[in-house]
Structures are given as structure tokens and as C-alpha cells.
C-alpha atoms as a PDB file:
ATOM      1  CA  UNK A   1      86.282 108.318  89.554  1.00  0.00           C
ATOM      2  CA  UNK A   2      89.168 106.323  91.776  1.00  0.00           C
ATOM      3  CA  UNK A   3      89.246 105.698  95.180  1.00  0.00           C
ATOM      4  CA  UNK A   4      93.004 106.546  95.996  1.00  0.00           C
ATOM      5  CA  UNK A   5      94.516 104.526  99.076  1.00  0.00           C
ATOM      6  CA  UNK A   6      97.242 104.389 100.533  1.00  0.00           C
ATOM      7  CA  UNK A   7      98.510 101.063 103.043  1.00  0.00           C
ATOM      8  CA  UNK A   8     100.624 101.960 105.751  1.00  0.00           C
ATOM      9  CA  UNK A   9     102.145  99.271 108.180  1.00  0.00           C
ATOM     10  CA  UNK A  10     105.358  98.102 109.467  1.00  0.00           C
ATOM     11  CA  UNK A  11     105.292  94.672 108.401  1.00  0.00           C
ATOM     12  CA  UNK A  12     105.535  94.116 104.204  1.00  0.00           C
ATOM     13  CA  UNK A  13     103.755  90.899 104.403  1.00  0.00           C
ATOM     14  CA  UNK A  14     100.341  92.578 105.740  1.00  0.00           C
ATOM     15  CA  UNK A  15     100.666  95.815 103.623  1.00  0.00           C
ATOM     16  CA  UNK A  16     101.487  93.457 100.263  1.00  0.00           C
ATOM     17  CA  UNK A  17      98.428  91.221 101.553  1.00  0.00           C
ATOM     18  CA  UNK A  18      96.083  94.086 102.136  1.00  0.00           C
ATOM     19  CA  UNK A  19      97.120  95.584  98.459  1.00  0.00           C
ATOM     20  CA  UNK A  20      96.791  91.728  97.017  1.00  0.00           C
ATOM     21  CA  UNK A  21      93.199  91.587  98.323  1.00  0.00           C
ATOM     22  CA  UNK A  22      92.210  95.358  97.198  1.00  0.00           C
ATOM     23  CA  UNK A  23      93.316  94.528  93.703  1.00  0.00           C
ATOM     24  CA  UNK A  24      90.961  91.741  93.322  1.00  0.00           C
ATOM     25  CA  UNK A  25      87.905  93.700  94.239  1.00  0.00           C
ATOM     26  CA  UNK A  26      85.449  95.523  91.618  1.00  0.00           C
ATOM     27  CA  UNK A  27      84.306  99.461  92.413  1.00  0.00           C
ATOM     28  CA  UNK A  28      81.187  98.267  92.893  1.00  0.00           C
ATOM     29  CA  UNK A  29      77.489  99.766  92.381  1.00  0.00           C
ATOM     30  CA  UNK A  30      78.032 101.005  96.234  1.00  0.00           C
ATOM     31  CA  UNK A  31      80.527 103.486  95.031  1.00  0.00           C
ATOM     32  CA  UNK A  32      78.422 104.490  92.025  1.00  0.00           C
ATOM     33  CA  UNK A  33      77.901 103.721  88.486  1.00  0.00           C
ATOM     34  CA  UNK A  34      81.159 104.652  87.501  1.00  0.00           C
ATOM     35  CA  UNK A  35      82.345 102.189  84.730  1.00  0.00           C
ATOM     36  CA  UNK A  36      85.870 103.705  85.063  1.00  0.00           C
ATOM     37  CA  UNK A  37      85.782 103.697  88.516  1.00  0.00           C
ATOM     38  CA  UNK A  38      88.287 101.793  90.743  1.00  0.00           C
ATOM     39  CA  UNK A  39      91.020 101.113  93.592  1.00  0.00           C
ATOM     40  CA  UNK A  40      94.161 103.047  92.969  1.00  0.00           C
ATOM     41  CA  UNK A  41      97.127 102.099  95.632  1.00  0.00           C
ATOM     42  CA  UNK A  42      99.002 105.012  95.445  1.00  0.00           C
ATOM     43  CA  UNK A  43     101.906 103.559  97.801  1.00  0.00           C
ATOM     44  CA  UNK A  44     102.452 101.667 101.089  1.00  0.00           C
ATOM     45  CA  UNK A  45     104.792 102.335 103.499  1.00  0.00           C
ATOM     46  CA  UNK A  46     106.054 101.162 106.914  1.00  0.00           C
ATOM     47  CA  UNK A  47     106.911 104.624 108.890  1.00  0.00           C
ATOM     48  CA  UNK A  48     105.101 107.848 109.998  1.00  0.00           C
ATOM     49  CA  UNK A  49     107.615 109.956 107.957  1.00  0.00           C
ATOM     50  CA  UNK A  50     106.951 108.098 104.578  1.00  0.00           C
ATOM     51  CA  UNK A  51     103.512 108.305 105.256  1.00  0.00           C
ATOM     52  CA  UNK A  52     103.605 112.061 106.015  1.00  0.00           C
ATOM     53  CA  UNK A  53     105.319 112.824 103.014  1.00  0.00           C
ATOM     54  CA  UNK A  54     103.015 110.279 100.405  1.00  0.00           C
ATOM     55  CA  UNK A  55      99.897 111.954 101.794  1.00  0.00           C
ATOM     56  CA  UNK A  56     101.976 115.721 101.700  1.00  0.00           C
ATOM     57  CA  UNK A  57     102.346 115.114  97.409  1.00  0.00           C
ATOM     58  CA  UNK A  58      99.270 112.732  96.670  1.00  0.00           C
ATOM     59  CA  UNK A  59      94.976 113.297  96.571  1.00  0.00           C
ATOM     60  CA  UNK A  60      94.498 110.454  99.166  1.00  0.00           C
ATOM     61  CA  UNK A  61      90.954 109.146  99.941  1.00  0.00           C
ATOM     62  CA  UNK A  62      91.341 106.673 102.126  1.00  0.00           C
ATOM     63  CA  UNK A  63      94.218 105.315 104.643  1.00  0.00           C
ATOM     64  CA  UNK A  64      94.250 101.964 105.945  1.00  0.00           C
ATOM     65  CA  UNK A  65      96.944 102.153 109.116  1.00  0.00           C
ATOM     66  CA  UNK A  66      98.241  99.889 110.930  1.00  0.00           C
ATOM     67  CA  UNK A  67      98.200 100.750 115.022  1.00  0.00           C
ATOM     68  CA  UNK A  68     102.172 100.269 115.069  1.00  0.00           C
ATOM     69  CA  UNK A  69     104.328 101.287 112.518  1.00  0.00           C
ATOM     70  CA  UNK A  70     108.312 101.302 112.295  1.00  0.00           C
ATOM     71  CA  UNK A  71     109.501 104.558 114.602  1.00  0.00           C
ATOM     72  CA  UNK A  72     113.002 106.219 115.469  1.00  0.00           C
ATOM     73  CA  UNK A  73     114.107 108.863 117.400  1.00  0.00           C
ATOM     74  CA  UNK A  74     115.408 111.903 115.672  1.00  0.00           C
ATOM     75  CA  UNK A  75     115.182 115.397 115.011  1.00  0.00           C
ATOM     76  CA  UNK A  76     111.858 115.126 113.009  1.00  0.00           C
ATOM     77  CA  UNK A  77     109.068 114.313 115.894  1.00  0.00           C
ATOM     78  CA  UNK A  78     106.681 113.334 112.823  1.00  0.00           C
ATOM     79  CA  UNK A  79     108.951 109.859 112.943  1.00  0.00           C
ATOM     80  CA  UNK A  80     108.203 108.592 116.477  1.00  0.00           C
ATOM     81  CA  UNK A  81     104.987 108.652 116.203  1.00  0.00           C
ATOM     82  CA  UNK A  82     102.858 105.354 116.054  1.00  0.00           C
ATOM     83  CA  UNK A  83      99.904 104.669 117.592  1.00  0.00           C
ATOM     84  CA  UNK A  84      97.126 107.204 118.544  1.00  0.00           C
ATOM     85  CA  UNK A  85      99.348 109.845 118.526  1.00  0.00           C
ATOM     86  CA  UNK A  86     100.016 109.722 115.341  1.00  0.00           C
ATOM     87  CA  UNK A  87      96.117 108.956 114.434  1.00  0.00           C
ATOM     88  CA  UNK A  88      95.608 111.937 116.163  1.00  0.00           C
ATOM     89  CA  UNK A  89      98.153 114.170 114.538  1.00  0.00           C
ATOM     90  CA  UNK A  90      96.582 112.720 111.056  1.00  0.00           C
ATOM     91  CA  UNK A  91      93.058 113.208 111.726  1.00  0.00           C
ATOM     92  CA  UNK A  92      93.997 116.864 112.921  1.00  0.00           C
ATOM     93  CA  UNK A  93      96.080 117.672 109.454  1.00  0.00           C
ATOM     94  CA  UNK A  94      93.711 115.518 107.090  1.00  0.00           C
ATOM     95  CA  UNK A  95      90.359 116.187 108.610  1.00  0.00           C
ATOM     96  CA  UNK A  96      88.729 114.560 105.293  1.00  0.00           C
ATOM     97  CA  UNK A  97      90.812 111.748 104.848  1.00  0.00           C
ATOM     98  CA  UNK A  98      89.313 108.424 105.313  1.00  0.00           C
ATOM     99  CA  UNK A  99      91.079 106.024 108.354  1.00  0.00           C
ATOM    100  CA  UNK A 100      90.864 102.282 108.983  1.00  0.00           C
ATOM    101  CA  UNK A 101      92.983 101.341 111.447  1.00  0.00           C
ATOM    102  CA  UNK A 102      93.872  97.572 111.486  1.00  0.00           C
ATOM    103  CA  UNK A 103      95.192  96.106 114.656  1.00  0.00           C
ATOM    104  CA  UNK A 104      95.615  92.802 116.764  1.00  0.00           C
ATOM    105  CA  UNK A 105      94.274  95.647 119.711  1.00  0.00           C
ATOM    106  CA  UNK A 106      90.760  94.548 121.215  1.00  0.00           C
ATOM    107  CA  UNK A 107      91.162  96.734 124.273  1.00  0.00           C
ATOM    108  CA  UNK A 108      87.518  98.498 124.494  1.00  0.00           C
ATOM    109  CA  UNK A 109      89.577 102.064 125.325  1.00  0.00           C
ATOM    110  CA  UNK A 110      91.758 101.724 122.731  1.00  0.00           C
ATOM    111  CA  UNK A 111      88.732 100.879 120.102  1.00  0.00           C
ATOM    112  CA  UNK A 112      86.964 103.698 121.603  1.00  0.00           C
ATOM    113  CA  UNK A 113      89.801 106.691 121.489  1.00  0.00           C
ATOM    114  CA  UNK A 114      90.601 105.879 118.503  1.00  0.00           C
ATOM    115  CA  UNK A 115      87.171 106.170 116.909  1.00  0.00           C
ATOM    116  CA  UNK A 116      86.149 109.288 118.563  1.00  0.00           C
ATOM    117  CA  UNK A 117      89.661 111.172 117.266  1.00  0.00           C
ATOM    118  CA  UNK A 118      87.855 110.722 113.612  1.00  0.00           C
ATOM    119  CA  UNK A 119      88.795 106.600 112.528  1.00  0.00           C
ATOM    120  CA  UNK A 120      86.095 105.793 110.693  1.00  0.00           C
ATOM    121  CA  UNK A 121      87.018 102.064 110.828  1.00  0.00           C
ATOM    122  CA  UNK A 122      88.377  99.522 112.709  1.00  0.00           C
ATOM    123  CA  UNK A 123      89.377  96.078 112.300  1.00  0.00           C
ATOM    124  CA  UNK A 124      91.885  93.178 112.779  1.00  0.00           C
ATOM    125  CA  UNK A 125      94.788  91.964 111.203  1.00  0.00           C
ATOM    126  CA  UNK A 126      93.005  88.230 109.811  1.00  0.00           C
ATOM    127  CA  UNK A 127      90.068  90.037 108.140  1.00  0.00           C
ATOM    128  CA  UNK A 128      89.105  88.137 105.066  1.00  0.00           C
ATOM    129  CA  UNK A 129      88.153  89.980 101.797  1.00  0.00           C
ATOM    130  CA  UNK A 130      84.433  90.296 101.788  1.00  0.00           C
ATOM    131  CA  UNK A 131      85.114  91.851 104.862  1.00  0.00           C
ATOM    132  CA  UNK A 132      87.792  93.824 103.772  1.00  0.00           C
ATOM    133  CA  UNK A 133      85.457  95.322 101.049  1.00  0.00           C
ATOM    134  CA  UNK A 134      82.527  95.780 103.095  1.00  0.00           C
ATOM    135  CA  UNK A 135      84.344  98.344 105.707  1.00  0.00           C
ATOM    136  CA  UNK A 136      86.154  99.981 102.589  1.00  0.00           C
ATOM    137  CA  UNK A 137      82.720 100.876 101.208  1.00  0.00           C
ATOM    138  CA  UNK A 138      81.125 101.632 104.602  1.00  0.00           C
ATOM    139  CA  UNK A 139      83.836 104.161 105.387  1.00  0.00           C
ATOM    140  CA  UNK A 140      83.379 105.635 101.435  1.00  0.00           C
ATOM    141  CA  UNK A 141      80.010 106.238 102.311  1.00  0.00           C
ATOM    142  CA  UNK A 142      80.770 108.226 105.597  1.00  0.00           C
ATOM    143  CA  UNK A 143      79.940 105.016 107.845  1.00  0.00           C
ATOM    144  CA  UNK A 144      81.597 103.841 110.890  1.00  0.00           C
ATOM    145  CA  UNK A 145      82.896 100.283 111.061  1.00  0.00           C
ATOM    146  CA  UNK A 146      83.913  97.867 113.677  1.00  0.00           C
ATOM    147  CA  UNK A 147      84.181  94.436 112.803  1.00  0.00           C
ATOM    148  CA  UNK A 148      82.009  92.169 114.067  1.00  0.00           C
ATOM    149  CA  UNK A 149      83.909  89.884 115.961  1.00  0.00           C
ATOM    150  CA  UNK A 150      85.457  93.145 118.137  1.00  0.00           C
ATOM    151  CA  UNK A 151      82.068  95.037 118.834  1.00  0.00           C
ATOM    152  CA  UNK A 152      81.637  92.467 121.898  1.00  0.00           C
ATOM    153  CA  UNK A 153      84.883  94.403 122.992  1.00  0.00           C
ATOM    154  CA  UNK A 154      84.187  97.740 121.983  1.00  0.00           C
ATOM    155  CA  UNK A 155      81.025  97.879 124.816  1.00  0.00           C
ATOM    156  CA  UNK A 156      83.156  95.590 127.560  1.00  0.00           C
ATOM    157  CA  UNK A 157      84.607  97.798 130.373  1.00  0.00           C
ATOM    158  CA  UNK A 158      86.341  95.418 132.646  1.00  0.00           C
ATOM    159  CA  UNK A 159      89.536  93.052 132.848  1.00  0.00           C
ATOM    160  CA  UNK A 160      89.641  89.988 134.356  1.00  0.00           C
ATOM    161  CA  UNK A 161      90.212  91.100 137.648  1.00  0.00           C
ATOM    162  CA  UNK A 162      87.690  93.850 137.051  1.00  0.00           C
ATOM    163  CA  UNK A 163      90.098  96.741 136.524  1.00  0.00           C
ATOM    164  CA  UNK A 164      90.250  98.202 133.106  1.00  0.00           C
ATOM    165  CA  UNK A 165      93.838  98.809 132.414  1.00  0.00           C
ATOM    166  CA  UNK A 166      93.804 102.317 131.215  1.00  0.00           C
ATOM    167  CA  UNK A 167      94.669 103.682 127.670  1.00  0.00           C
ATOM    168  CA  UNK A 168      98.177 105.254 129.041  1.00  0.00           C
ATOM    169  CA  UNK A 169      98.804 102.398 130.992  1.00  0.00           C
ATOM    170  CA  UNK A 170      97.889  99.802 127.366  1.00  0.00           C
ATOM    171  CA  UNK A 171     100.215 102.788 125.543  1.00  0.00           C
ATOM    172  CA  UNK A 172     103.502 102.419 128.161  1.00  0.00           C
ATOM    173  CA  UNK A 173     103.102  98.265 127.636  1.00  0.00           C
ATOM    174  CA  UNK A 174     102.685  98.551 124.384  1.00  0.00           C
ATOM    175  CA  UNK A 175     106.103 100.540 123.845  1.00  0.00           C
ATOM    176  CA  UNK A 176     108.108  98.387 125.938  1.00  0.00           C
ATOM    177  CA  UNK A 177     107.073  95.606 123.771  1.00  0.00           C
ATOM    178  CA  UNK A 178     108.347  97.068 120.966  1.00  0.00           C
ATOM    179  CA  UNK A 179     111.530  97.481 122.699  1.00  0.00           C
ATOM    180  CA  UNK A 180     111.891 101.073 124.404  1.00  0.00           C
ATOM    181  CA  UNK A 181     112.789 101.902 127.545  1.00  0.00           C
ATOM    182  CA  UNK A 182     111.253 103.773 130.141  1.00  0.00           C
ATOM    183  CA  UNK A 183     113.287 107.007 128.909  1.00  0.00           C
ATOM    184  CA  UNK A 184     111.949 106.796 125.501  1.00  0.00           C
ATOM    185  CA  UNK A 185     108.675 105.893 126.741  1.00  0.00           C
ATOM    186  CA  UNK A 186     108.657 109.602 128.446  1.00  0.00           C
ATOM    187  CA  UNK A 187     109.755 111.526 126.071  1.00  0.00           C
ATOM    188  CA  UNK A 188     107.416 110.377 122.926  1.00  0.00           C
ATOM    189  CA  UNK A 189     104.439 110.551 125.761  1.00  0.00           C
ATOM    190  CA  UNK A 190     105.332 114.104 126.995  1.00  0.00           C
ATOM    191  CA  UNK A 191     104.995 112.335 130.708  1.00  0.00           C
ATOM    192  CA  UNK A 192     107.746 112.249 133.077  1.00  0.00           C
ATOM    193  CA  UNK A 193     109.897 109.133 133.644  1.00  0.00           C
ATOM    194  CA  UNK A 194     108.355 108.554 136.763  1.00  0.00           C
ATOM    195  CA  UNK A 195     105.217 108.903 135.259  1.00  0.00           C
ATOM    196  CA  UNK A 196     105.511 106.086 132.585  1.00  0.00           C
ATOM    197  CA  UNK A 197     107.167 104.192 135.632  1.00  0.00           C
ATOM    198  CA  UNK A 198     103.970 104.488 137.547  1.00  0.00           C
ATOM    199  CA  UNK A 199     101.448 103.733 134.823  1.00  0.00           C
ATOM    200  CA  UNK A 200     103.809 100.551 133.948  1.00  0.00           C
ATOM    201  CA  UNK A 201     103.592  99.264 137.493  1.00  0.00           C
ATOM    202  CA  UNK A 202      99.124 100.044 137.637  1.00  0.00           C
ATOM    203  CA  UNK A 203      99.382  97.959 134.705  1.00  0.00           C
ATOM    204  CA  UNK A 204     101.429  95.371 136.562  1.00  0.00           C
ATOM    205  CA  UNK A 205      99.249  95.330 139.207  1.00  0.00           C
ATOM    206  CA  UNK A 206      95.845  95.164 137.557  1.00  0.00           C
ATOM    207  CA  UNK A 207      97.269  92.501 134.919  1.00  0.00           C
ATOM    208  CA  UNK A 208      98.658  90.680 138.473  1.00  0.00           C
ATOM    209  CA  UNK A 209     102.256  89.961 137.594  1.00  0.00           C
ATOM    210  CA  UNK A 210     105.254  90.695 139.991  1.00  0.00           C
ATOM    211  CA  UNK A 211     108.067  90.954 137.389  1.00  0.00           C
ATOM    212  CA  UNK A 212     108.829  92.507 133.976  1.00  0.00           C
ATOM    213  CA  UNK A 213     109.943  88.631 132.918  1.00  0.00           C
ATOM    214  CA  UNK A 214     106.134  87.680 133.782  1.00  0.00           C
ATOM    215  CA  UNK A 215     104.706  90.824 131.990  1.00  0.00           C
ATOM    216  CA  UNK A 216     106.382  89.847 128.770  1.00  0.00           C
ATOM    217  CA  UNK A 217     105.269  86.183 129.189  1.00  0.00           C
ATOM    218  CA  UNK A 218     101.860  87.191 129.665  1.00  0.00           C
ATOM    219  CA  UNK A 219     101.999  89.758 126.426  1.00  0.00           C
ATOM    220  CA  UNK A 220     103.081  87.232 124.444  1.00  0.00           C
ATOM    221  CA  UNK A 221     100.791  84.536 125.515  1.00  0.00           C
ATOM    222  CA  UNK A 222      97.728  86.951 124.834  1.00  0.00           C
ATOM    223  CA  UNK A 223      99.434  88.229 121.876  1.00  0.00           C
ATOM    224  CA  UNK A 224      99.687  91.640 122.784  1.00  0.00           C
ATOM    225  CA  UNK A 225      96.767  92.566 123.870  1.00  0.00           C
ATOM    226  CA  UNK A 226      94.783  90.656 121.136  1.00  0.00           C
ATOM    227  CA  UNK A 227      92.624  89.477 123.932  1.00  0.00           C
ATOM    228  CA  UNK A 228      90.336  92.297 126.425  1.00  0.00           C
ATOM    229  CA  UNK A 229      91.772  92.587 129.449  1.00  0.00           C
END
């Protein structure tokens, strides 16, 4: 038997470094004693709609996602999403399909939501390859996974001010990093412009910056988010 996977994430280098690594690992006794047993990468991709389709005309086991993926706005609503939407929209259409989400992410809310919409694993983007293998196999064999070095995060509930900046509030930063505008923000959030405005400036204010010049500084010095607020 073959585990089919499929990498999906909008940078080549990690989804050809994530397939590199899979390739050099055996089945394993953990998996059964299949001698024919193995991997299979049955494609990689770097956008929702790609993904939609390979998983529409392919037996997929297991998915490792990245958080982010490469979005635009048309017609098809499948194609903005990123994110946990679109986690949510996959674990809704695929209820058996296996999900590891990799992500520089270590906010505790984040970690949280997107484990309890059905994620069975979740880990960051410099995992080595024992790791690698171990949460493969773990989420095979129906396990949940966090990686080690992010558990202390999962169970941490404050920021360094002592207020949590919300999952909407981590969502609306998150977008603007990747370049949309309040506008956009709104309308692939279902939330009203003044809304997204509103959650942007909470975030402002717990994160205790006064500009969006600062806010960007700051996201880039903690890599976005790849520290817990």
C-alpha cells in the first residue's frame, strides 16, 4: 500500500524541500509490513485552486499545507482562500484526509483553531527530517502532532503586554502583510470594512505601535508572527 501526499505551499523552495526530504524516507514498520509500501507525491502546488482541483481527480491520504498560499481575487472564491479558511473549507469537503499544516505561526489561537477544525498536525517551516517523519507517521496512525518546540506556545495565553491579540485581529495583520488592503481584507473575511479597520487598530494597540510604518517594522522584526505575542 502507498501513502499518497500531496505538498501545497506558495514558495517552490519549501514544497521541493519538503518532497526532497519525503523521498529519502523508508515506509517504515509503523505503517505496516508492507514491502511494497511507500511515499507517493502525487503533486505540489502553490494555490488553493490547484490544490482543489489535484485533490478533486486524485486518492489523497495526506496533505501537508502551508498556512499561506499564493491567492487572487476572481470569480472562483475557492482561489482567495489561504489560511484557516481554506483549512476549514478542506476539512469540511475531505473529512478523511490527513492535514499538516506547516507554518512560521506560533500564535497559541492560531495553533489551537486550527487543530480543533480537524489538522491533525502542526509544525514549522525548519523541521528537520526525523521530525518530518515522525509527525507523518503520527498523523497515519490517527495521532495529533505539535512539534515540540511550539507546544510551550500552544498552552500560552498572553502577549507581552498581557493581551492576547485575537485570531481575527492575527488574520487582518496577516493579510496586510501579504499586501491587501483593507477592502480586500473585508471582502475575503465576510466583515465589513470598518470591521477589519477596527480589529487592525486592537491589534495596534495591544502590539503598542502608533503607525502602520511601526506595525510593519515590528512584523518583520518578529518575522511574522514567528514569535507569541
Amino acid at each position: 500500500m502507498s501513502v499518497n501526499i500531496v505538498i501545497a505551499d506558495e514558495l517552490r523552495l519549501v514544497r521541493k524541500g519538503v518532497i526532497s526530504l519525503i523521498n529519502s524516507m523508508h515506509y517504515g514498520e509503523q505503517l505496516g509490513n508492507d514491502p511494497e509500501g511507500r511515499y507517493n507525491i502525487v503533486a505540489d502546488t502553490a494555490t488553493p485552486n490547484e490544490l482543489v482541483n489535484i485533490l478533486a481527480s486524485h486518492d489523497v491520504d495526506l496533505l501537508i499545507l502551508g498556512y499561506s498560499l499564493s491567492t487572487k481575487e476572481n470569480s472562483n472564491p475557492i482561489s482567495s482562500l489561504d489560511g484557516y479558511a481554506l483549512i476549514k473549507w478542506l476539512t469540511k469537503k475531505y473529512p478523511a484526509l490527513k492535514i499538516i499544516v506547516i507554518s512560521p505561526y506560533k500564535h497559541p489561537s492560531l495553533m489551537r483553531t486550527v487543530l480543533e477544525m480537524g489538522a491533525t498536525g502542526y509544525i514549522s517551516m525548519n523541521i528537520c527530517e526525523k521530525t518530518l517523519e515522525r509527525v507523518i507517521i503520527s498523523v497515519l496512525n490517527n495521532e495529533v502532532y505539535v512539534e515540540k518546540g511550539m507546544i510551550k506556545s500552544l498552552f500560552q495565553g498572553g502577549n507581552r503586554n498581557g493581551r492576547e491579540v485575537s485570531l481575527k485581529e492575527m488574520e487582518v495583520l496577516r493579510l496586510l502583510c501579504k499586501g491587501l488592503n483593507l477592502t480586500s481584507i473585508a471582502n475575503r473575511m465576510n466583515l465589513s470594512i470598518k470591521t477589519v479597520s477596527a480589529h487592525k487598530l486592537r491589534a495596534m494597540n495591544k502590539l503598542e505601535v502608533e503607525s502602520d510604518c511601526q506595525l510593519y517594522c515590528l512584523l518583520t522584526e518578529t518575522k511574522l508572527f514567528n514569535v507569541s505575542f
